[in-house]
C-alpha atoms as a PDB file:
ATOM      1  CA  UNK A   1     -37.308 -12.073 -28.960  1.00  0.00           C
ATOM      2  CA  UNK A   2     -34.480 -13.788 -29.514  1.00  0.00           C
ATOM      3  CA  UNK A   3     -33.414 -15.470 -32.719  1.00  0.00           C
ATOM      4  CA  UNK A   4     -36.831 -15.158 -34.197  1.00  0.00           C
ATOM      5  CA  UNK A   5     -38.249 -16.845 -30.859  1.00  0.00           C
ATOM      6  CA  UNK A   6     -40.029 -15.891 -27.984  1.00  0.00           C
ATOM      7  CA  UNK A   7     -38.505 -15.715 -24.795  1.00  0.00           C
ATOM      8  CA  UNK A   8     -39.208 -14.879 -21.271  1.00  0.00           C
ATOM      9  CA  UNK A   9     -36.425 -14.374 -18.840  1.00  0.00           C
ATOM     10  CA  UNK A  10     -37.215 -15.379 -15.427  1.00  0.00           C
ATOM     11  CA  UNK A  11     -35.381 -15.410 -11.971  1.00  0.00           C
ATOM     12  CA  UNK A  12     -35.392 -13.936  -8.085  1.00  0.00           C
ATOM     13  CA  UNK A  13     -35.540  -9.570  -8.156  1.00  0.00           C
ATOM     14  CA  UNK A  14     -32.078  -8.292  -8.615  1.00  0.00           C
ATOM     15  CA  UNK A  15     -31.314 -11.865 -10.506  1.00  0.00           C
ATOM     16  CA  UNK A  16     -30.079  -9.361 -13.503  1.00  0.00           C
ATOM     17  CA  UNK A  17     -32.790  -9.946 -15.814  1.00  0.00           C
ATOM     18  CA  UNK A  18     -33.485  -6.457 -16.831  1.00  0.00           C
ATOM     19  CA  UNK A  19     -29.214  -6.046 -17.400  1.00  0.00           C
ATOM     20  CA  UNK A  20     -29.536  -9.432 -19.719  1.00  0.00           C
ATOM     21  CA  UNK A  21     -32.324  -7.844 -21.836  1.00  0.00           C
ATOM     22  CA  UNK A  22     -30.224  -4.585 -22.251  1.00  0.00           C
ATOM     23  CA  UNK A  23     -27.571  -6.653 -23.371  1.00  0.00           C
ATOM     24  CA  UNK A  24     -29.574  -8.586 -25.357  1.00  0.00           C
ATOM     25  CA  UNK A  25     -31.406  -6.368 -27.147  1.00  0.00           C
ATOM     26  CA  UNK A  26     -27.343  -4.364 -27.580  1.00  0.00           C
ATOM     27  CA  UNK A  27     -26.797  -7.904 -29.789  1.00  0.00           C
ATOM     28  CA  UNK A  28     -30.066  -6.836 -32.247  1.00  0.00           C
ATOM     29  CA  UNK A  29     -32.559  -8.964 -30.545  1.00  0.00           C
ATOM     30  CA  UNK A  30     -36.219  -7.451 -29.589  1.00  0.00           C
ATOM     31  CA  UNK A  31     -37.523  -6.240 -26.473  1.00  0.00           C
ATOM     32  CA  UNK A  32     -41.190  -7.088 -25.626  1.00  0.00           C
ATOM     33  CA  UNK A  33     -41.747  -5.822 -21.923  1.00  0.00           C
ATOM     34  CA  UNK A  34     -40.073  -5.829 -19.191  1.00  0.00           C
ATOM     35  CA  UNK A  35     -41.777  -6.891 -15.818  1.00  0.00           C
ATOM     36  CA  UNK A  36     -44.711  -7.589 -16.814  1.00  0.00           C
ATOM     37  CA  UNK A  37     -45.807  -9.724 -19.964  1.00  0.00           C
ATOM     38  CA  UNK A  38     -49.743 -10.502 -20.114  1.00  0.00           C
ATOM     39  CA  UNK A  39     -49.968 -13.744 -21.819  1.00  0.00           C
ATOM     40  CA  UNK A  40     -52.906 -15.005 -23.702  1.00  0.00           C
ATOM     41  CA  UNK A  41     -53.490 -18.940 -24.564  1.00  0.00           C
ATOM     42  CA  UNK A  42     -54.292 -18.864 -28.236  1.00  0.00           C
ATOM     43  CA  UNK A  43     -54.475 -23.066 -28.711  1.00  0.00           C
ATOM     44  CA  UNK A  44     -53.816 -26.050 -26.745  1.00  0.00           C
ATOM     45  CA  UNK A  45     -50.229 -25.298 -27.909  1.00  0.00           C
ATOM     46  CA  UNK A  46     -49.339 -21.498 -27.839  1.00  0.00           C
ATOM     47  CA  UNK A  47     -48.798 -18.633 -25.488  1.00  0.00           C
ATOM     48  CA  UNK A  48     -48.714 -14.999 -27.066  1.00  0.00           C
ATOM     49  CA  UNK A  49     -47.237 -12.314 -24.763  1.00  0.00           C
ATOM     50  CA  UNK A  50     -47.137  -8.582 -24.809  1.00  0.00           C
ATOM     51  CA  UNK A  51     -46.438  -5.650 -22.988  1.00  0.00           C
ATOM     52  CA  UNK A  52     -49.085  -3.452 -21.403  1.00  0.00           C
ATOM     53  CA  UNK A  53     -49.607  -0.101 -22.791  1.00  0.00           C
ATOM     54  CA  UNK A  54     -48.159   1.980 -20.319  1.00  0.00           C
ATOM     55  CA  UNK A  55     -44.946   0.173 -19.721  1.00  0.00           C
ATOM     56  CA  UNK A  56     -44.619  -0.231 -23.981  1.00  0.00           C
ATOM     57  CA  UNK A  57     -40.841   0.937 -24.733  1.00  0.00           C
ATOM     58  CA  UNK A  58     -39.607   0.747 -21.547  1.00  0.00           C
ATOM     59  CA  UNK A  59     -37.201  -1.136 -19.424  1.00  0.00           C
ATOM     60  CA  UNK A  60     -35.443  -0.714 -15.987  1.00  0.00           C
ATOM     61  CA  UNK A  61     -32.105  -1.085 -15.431  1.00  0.00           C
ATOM     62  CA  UNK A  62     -30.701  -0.784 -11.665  1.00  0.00           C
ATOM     63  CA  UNK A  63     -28.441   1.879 -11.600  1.00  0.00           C
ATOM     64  CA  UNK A  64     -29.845   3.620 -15.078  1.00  0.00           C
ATOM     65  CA  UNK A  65     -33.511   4.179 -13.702  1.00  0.00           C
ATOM     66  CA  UNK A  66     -35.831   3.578 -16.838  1.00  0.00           C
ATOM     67  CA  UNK A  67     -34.577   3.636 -20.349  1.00  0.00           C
ATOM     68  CA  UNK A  68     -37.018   3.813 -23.380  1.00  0.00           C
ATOM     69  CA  UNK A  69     -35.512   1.413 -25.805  1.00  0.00           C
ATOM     70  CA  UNK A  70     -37.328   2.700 -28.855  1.00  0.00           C
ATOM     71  CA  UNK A  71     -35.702   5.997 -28.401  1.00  0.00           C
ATOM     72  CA  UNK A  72     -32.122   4.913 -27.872  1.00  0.00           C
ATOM     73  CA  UNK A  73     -31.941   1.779 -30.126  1.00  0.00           C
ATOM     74  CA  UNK A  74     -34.772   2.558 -32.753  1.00  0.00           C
ATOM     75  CA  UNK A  75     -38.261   1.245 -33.699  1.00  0.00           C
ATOM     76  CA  UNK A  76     -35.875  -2.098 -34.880  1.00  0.00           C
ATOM     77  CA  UNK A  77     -35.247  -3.233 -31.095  1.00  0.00           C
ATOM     78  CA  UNK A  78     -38.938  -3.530 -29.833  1.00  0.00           C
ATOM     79  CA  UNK A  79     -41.720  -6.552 -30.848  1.00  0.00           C
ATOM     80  CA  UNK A  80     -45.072  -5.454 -30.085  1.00  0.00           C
ATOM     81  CA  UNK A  81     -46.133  -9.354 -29.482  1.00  0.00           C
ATOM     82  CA  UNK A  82     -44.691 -12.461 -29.588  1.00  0.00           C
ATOM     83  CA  UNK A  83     -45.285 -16.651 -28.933  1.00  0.00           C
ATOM     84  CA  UNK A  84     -43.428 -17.480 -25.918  1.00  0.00           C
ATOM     85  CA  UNK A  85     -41.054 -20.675 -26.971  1.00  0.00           C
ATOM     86  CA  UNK A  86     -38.660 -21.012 -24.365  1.00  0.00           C
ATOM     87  CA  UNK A  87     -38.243 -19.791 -20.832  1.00  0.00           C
ATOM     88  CA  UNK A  88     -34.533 -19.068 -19.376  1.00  0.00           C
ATOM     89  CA  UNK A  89     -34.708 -18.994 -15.448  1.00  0.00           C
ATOM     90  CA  UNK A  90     -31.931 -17.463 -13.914  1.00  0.00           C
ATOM     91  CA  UNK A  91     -30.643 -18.712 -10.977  1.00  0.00           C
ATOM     92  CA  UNK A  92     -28.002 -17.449  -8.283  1.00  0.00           C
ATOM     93  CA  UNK A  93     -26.572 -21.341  -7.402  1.00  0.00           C
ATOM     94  CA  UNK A  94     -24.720 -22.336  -4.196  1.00  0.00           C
ATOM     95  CA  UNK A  95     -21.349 -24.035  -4.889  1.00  0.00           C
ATOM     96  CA  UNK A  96     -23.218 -27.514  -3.929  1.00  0.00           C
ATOM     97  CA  UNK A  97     -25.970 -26.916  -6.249  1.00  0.00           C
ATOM     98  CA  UNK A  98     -23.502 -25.470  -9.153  1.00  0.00           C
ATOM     99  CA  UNK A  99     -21.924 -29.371  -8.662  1.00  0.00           C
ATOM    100  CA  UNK A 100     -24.875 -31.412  -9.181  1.00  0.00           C
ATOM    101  CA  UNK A 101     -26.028 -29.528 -12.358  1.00  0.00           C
ATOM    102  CA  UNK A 102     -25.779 -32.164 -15.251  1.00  0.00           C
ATOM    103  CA  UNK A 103     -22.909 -31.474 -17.204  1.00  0.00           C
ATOM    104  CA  UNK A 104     -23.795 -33.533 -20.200  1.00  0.00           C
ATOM    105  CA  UNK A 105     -27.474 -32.884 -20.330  1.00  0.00           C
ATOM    106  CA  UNK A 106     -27.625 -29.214 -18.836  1.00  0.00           C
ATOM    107  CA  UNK A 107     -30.404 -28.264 -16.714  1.00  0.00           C
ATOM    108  CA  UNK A 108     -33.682 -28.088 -18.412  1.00  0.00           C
ATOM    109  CA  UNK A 109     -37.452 -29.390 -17.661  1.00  0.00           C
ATOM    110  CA  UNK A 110     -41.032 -27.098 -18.688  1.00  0.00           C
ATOM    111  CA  UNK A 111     -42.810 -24.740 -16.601  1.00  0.00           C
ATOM    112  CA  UNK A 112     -46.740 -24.890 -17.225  1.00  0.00           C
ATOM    113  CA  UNK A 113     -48.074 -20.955 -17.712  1.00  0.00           C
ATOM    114  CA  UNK A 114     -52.273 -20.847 -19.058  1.00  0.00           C
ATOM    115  CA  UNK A 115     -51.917 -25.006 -18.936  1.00  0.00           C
ATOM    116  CA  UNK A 116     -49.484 -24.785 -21.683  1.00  0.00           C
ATOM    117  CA  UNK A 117     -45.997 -26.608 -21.177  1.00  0.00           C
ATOM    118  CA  UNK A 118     -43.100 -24.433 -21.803  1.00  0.00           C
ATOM    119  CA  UNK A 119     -39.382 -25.318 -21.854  1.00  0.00           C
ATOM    120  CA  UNK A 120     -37.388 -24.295 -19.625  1.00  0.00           C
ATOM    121  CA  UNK A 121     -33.351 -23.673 -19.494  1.00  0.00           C
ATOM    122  CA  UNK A 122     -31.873 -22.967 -15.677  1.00  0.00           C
ATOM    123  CA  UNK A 123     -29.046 -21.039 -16.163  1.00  0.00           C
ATOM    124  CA  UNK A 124     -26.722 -20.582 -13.224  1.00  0.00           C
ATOM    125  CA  UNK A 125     -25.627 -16.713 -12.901  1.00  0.00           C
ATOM    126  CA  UNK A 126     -22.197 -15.962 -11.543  1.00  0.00           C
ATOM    127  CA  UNK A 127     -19.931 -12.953 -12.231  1.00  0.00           C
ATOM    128  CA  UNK A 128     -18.027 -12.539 -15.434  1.00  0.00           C
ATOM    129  CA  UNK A 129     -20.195 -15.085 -17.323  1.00  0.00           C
ATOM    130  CA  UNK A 130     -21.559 -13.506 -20.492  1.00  0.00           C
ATOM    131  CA  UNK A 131     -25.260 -14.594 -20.067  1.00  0.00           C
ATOM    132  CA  UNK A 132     -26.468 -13.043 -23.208  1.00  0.00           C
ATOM    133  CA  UNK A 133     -24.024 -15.729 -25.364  1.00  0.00           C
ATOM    134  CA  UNK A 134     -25.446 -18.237 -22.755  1.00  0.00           C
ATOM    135  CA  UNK A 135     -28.774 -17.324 -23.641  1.00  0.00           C
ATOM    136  CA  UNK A 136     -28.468 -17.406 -27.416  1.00  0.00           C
ATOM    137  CA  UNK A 137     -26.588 -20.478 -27.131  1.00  0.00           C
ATOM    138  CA  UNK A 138     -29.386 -21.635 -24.930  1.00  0.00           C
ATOM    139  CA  UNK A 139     -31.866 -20.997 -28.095  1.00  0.00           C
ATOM    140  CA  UNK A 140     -29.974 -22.228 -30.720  1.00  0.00           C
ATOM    141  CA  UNK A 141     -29.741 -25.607 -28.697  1.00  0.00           C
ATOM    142  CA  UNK A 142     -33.634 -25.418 -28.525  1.00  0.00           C
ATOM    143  CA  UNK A 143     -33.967 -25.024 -31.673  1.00  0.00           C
ATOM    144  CA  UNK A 144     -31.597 -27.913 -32.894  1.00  0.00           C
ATOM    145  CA  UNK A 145     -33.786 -30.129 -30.523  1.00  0.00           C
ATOM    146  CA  UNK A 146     -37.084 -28.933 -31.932  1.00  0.00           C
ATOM    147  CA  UNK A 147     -35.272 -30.407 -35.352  1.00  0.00           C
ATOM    148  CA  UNK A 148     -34.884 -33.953 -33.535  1.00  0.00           C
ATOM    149  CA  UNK A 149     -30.419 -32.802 -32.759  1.00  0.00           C
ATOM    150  CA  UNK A 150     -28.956 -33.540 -29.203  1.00  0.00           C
ATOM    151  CA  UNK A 151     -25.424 -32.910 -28.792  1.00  0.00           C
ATOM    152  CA  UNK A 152     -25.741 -34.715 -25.638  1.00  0.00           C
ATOM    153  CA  UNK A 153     -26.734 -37.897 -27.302  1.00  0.00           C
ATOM    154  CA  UNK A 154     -24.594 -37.552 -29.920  1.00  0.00           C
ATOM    155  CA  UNK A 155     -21.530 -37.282 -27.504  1.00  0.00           C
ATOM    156  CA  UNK A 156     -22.834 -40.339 -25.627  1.00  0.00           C
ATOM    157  CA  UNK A 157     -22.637 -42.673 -28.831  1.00  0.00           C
ATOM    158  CA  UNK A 158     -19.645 -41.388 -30.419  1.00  0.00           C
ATOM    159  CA  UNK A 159     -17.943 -42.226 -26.846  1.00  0.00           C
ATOM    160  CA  UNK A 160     -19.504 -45.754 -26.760  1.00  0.00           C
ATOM    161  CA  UNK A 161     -18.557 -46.355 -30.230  1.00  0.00           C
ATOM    162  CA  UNK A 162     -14.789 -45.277 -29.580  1.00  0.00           C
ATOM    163  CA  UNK A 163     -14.549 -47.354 -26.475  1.00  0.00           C
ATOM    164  CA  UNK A 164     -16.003 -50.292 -28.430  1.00  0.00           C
ATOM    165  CA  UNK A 165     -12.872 -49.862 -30.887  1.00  0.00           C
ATOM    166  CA  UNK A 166     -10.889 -50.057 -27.776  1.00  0.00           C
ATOM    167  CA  UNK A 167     -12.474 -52.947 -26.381  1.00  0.00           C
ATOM    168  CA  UNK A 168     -12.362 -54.776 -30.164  1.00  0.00           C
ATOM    169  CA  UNK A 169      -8.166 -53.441 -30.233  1.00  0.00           C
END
């Protein structure tokens, strides 16, 4: 959970997913499961996840072996259930494919889990980027979009309107 919204971190094993929850969840946002999330279609609409009982509290960091998150962070840091809102899939990127990402738009489309449609953010994973920023920031755009804001469009007309000033100068 992550600003209030449900989240599910996807990407290839050793991607860093579990490290990005850690980290999140280090930030004061909630841990549901880790690995495995069994999801239940509620509506037309709306995916609720949560964790299985016998991997409840837990999460496994390479290198650390398995943590119990209640334990170290308190009964704050763990959401029993949640609706799933976004998806961020993690991807390792070739130099080519880093190049052809959008820069203005970003990377995003929907993923279809229990024939619901969920968005999706791709976010390209490289050393010494702080993902868990990326992944907040990734939410808050989200969330500005689900309120009818995109910066991307924004930027787009307040560069056609300054080059029509140019063009009237």
């Amino acid at each position: 959970e992550v600003l209030g919204k449900g989240i599910l971190i996807s990407g290839d094993p050793a991607v860093g997913k579990s490290e990005l929850a850690l980290a999140l969840i280090c930030r004061g946002h909630r841990l549901v499961a880790d690995d495995i999330v069994e999801f239940t279609r509620l509506d037309n609409n709306t995916i609720s996840g949560h964790c299985p009982a016998l991997l409840q509290d837990f999460l496994e960091v390479r290198g650390l072996g398995m943590i119990n998150v209640r334990a170290m962070f308190g009964n704050s840091a763990i959401k029993p259930s949640k609706f799933l809102h976004l998806i961020i899939d993690l991807q390792a990127l070739s130099n080519q494919a880093l190049a052809n990402i959008d820069r203005l738009h970003g990377n995003h489309s929907a993923r279809t889990i229990l024939e619901v449609s969920i968005p999706q953010t791709t976010l390209p994973i490289a050393p010494g980027r702080n993902m868990a920023i990326q992944v907040e920031t990734a939410v808050r755009q989200h969330l500005l979009k689900l309120d009818g804001y995109n910066a991307a469009e924004e930027f787009v007309k307040r560069q056609q309107e300054h080059m029509g000033r140019q063009n009237e100068a």
